[in-house]
N, C-alpha and C. Protein backbone atom coordinates (compact mmCIF):
# COMPACT_ATOMS: atom_id res chain seq x y z
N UNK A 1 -32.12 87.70 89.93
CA UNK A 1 -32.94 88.58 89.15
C UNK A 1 -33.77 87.74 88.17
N UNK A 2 -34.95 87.77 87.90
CA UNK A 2 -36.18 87.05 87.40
C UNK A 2 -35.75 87.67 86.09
N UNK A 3 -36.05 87.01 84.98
CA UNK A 3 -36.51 87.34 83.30
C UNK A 3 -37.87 88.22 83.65
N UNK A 4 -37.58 88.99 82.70
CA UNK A 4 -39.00 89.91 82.36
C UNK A 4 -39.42 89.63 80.58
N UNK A 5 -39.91 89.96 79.60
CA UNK A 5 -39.95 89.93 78.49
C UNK A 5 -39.03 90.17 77.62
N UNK A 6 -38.45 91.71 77.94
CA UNK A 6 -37.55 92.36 77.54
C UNK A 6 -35.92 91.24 77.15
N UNK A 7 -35.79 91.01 79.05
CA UNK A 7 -34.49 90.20 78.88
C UNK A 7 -34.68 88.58 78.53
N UNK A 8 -35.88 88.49 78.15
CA UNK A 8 -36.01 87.12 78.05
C UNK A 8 -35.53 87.01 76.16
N UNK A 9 -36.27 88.14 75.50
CA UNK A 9 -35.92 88.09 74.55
C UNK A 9 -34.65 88.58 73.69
N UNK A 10 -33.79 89.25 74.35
CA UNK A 10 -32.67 89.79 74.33
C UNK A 10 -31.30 88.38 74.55
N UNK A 11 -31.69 87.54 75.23
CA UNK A 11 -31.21 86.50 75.66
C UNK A 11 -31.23 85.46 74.46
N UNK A 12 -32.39 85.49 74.20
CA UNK A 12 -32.84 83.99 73.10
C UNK A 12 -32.33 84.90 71.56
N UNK A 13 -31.94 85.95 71.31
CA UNK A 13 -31.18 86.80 70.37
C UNK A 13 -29.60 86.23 70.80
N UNK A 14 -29.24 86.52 72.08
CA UNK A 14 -27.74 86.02 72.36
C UNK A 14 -27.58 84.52 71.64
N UNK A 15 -28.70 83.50 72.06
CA UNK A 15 -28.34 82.50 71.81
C UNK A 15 -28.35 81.99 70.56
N UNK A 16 -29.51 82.75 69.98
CA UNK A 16 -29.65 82.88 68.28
C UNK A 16 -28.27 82.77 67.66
N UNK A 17 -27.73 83.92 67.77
CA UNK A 17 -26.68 84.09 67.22
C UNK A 17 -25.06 82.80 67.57
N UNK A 18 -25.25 82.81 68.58
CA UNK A 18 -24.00 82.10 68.98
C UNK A 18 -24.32 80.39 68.44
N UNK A 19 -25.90 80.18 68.46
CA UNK A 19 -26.03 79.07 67.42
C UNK A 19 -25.11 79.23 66.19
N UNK A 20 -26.10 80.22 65.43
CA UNK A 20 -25.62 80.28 64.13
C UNK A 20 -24.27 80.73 63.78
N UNK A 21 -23.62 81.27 64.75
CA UNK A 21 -21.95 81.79 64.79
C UNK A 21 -21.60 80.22 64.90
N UNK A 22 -21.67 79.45 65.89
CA UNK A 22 -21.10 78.06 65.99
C UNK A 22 -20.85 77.41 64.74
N UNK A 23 -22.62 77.43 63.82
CA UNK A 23 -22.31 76.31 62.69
C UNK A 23 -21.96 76.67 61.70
N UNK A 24 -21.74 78.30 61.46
CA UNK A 24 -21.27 78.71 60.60
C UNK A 24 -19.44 78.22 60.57
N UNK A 25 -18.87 78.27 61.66
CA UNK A 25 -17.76 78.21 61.64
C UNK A 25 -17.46 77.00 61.55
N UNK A 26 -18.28 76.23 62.21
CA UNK A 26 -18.42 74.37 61.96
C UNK A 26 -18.51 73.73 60.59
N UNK A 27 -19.81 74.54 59.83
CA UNK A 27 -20.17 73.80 58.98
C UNK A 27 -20.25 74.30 57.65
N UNK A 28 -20.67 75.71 57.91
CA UNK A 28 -21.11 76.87 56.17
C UNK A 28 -21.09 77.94 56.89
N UNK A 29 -20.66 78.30 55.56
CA UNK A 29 -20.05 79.92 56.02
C UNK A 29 -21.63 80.53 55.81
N UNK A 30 -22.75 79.71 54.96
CA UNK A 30 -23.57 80.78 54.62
C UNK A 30 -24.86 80.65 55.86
N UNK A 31 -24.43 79.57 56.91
CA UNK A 31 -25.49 79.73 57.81
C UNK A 31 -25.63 80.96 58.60
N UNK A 32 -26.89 81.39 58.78
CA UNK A 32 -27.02 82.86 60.26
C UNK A 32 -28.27 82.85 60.32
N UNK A 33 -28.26 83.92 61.07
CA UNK A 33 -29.56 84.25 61.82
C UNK A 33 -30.60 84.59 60.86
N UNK A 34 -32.18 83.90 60.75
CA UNK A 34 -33.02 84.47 59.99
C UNK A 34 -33.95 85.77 61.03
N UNK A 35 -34.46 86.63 59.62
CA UNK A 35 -35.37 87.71 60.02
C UNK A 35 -36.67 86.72 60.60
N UNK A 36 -37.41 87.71 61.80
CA UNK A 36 -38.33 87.35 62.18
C UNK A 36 -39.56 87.21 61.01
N UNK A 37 -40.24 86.40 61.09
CA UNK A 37 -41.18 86.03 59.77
C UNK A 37 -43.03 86.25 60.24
N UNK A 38 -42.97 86.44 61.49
CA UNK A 38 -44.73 86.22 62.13
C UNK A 38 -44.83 85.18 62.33
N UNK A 39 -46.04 85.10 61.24
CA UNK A 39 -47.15 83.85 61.32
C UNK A 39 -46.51 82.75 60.74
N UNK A 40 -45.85 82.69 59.39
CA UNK A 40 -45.16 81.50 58.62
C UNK A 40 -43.77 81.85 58.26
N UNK A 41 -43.42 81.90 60.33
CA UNK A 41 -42.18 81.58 60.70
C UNK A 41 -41.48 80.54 60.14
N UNK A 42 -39.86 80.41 60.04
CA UNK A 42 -39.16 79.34 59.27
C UNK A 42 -37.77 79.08 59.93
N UNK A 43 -38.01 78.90 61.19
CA UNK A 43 -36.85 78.98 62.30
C UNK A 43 -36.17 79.98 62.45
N UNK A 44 -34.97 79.77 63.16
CA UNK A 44 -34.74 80.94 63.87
C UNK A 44 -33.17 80.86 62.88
N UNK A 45 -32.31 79.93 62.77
CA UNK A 45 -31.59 79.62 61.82
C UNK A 45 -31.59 79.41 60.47
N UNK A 46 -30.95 80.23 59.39
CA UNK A 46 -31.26 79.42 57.88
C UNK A 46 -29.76 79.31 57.33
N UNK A 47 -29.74 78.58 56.38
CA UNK A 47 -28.54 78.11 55.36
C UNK A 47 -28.54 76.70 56.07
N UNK A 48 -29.04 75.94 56.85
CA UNK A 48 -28.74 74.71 57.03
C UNK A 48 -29.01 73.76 55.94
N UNK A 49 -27.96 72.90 55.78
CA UNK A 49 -28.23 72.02 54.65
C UNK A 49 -27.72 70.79 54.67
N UNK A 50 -27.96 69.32 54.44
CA UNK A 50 -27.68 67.73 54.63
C UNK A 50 -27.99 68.02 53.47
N UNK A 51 -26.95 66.83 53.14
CA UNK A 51 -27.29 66.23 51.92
C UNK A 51 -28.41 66.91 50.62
N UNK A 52 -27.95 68.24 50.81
CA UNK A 52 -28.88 68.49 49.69
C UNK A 52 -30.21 69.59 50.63
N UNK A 53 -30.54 68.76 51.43
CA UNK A 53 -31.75 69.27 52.09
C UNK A 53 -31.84 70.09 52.69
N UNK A 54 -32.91 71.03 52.80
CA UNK A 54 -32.70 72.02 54.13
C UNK A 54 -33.31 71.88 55.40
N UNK A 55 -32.66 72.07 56.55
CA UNK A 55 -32.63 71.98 57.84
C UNK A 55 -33.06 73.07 58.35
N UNK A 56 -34.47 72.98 58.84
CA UNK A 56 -35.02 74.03 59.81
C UNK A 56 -34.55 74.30 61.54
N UNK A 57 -33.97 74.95 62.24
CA UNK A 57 -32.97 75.03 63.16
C UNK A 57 -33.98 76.24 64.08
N UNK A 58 -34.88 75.57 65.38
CA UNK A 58 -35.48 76.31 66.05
C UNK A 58 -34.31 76.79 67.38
N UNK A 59 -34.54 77.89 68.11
CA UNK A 59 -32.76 77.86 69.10
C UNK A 59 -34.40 77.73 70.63
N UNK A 60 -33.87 77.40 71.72
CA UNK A 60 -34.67 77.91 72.44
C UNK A 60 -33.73 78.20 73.46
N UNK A 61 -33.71 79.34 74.17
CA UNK A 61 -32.89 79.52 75.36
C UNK A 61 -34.13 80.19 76.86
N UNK A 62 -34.22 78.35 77.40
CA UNK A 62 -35.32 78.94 78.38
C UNK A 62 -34.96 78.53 79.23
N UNK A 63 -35.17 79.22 80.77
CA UNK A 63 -34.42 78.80 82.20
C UNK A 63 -35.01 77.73 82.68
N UNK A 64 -36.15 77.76 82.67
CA UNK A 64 -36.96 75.86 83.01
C UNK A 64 -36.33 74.54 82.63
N UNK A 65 -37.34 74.26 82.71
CA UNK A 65 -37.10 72.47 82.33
C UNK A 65 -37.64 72.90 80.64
N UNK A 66 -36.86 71.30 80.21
CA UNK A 66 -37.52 71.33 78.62
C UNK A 66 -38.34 71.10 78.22
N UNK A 67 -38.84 71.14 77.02
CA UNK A 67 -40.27 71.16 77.09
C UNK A 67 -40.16 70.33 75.64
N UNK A 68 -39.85 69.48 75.18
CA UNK A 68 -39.74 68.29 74.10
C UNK A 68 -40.72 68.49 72.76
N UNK A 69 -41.68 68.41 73.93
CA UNK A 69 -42.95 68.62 72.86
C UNK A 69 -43.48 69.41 71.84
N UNK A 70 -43.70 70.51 72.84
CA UNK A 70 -44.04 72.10 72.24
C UNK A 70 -42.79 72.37 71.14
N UNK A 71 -42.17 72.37 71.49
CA UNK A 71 -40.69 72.53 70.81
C UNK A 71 -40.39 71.78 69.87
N UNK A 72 -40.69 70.55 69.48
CA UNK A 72 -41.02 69.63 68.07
C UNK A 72 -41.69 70.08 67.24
N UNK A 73 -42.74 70.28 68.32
CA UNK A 73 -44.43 70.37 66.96
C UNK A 73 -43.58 71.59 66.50
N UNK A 74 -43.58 72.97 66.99
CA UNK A 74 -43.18 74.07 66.92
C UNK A 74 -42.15 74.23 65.73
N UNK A 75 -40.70 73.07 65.68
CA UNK A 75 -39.98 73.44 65.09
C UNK A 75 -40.09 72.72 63.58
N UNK A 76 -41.40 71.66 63.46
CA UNK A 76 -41.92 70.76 62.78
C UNK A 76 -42.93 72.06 61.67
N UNK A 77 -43.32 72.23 62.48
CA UNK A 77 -44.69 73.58 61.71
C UNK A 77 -43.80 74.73 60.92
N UNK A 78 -42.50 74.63 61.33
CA UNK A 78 -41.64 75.91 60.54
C UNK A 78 -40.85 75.14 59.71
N UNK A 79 -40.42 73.62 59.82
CA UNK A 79 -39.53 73.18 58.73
C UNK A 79 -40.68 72.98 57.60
N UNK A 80 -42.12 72.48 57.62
CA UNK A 80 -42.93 72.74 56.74
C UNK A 80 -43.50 74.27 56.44
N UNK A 81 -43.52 75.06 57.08
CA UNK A 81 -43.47 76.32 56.17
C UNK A 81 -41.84 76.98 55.59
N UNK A 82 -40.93 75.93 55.94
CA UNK A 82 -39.57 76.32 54.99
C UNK A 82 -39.17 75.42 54.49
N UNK A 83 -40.38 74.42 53.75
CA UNK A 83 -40.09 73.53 52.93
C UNK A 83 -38.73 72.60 53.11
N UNK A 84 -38.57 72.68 54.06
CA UNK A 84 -37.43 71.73 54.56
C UNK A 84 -37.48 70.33 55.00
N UNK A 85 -36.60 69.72 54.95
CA UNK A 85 -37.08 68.05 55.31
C UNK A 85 -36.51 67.48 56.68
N UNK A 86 -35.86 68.56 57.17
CA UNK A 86 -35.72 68.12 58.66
C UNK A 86 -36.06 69.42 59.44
N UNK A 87 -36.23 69.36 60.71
CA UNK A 87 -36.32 70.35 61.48
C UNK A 87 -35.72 69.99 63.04
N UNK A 88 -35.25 70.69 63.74
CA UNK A 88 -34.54 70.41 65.24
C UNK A 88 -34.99 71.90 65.81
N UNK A 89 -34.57 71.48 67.11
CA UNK A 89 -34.61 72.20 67.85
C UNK A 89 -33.11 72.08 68.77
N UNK A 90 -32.26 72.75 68.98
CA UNK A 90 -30.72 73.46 69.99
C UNK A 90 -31.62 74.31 71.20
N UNK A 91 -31.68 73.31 72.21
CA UNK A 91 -32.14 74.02 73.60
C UNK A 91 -31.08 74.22 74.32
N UNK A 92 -31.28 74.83 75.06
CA UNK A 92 -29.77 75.59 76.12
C UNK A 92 -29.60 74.99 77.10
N UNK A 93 -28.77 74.75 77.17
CA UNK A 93 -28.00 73.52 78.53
C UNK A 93 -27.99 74.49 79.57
N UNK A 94 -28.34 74.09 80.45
CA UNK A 94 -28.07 75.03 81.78
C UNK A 94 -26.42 74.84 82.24
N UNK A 95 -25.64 75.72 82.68
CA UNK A 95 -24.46 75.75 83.07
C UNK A 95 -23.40 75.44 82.36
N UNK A 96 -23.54 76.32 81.47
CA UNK A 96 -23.06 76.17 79.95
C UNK A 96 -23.40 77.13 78.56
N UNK A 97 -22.19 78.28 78.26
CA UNK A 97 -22.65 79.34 77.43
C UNK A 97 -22.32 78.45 76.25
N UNK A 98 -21.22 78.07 76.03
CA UNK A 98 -20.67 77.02 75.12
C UNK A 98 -21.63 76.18 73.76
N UNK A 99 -21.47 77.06 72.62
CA UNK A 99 -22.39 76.95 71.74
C UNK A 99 -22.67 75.33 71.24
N UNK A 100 -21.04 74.59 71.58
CA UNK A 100 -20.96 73.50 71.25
C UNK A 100 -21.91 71.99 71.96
N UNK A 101 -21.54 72.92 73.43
CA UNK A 101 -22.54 71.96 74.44
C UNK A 101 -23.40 71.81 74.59
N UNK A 102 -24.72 72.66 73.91
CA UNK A 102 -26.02 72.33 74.07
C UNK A 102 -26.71 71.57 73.33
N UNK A 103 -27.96 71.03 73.81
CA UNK A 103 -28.93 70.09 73.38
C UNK A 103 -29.19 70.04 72.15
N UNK A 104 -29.69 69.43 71.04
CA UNK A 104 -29.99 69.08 69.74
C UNK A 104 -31.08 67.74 70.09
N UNK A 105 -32.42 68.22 69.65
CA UNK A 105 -33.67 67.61 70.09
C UNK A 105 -34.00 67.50 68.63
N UNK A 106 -34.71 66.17 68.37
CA UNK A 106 -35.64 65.70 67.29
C UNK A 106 -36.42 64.76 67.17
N UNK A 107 -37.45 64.52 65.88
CA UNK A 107 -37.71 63.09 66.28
C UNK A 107 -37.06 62.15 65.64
N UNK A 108 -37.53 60.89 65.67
CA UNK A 108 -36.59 59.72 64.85
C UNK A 108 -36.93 60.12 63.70
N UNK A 109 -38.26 60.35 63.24
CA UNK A 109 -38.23 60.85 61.49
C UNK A 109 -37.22 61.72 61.47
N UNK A 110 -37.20 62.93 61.93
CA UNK A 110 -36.10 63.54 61.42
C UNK A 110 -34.61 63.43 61.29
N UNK A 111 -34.28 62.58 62.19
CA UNK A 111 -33.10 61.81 62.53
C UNK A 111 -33.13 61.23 61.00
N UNK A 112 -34.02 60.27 60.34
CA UNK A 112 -33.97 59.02 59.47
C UNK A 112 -33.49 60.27 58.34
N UNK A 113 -34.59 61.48 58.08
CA UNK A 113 -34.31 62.28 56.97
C UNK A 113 -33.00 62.80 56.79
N UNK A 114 -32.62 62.84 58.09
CA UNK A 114 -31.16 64.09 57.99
C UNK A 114 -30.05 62.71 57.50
N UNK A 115 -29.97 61.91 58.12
CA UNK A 115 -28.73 60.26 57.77
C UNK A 115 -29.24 59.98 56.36
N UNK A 116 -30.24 59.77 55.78
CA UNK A 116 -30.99 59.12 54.46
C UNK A 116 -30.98 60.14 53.45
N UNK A 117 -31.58 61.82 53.93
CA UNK A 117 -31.91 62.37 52.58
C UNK A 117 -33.20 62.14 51.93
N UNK A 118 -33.83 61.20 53.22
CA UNK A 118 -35.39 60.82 52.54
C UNK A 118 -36.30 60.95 53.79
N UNK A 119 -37.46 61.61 54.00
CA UNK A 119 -38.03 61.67 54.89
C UNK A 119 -39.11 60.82 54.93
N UNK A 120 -39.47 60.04 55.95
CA UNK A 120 -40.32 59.09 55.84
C UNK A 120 -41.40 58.94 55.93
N UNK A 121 -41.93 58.69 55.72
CA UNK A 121 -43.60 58.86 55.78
C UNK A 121 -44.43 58.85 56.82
N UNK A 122 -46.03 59.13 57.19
CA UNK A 122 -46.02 59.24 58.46
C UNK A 122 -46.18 60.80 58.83
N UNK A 123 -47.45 60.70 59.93
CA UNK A 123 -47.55 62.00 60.30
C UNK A 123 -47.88 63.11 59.16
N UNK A 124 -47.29 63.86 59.65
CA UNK A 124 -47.46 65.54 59.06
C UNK A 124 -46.04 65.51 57.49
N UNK A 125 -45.70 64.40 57.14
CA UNK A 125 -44.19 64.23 56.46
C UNK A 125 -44.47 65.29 55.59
């Protein structure tokens, strides 16, 4: 059975949540699911926090191949409209509901910000 809109988005809600159920229980009790925002969206996750900082947390749950790119810039454009100093993206592992097992995508800046606490310069910083 093919995704239509409906179940496509009903799905990426499943995974929403079972993100933010994961790191809540992992990490803070105060992480969950954020309200949809429009235009100056701010991920799909909030309460993430390093060292102080906040962590913008895009989820993507898509049946294709990954898509690296789109999905950076994307989750890059919402950690700067949520003033945050890192941003990722948790893509969905195929063959695998398991909140623990899926992907965690970034770039090395954000990598350096989330270990340091300092985001580095460069680009869109």
């Amino acid at each position: 059975m093919s995704r239509n809109r409906a179940s496509a988005k009903a799905a990426g809600s499943r995974f929403e949540r079972s993100v933010a159920d994961y790191l809540r229980d992992h990490v803070d009790d105060r992480i969950d699911r954020r309200v949809k925002t429009g235009a100056k969206d701010r991920g799909d996750i909030g309460g993430l926090r390093h060292m102080g900082a906040r962590v913008t947390v895009e989820a993507k749950n898509y049946g294709g191949r990954l898509l690296p790119g789109p999905w950076l810039a994307e989750a890059d454009l919402e950690r700067r409209n949520d003033d945050a100093d890192v941003g990722l993206v948790v893509a969905k592992r195929r063959g695998t509901t398991d909140p623990g097992d899926q992907h965690v995508l970034m770039t090395l800046r954000d990598l350096v910000a989330l270990l340091t606490g300092a985001r580095p310069g460069g680009g869109d910083a």
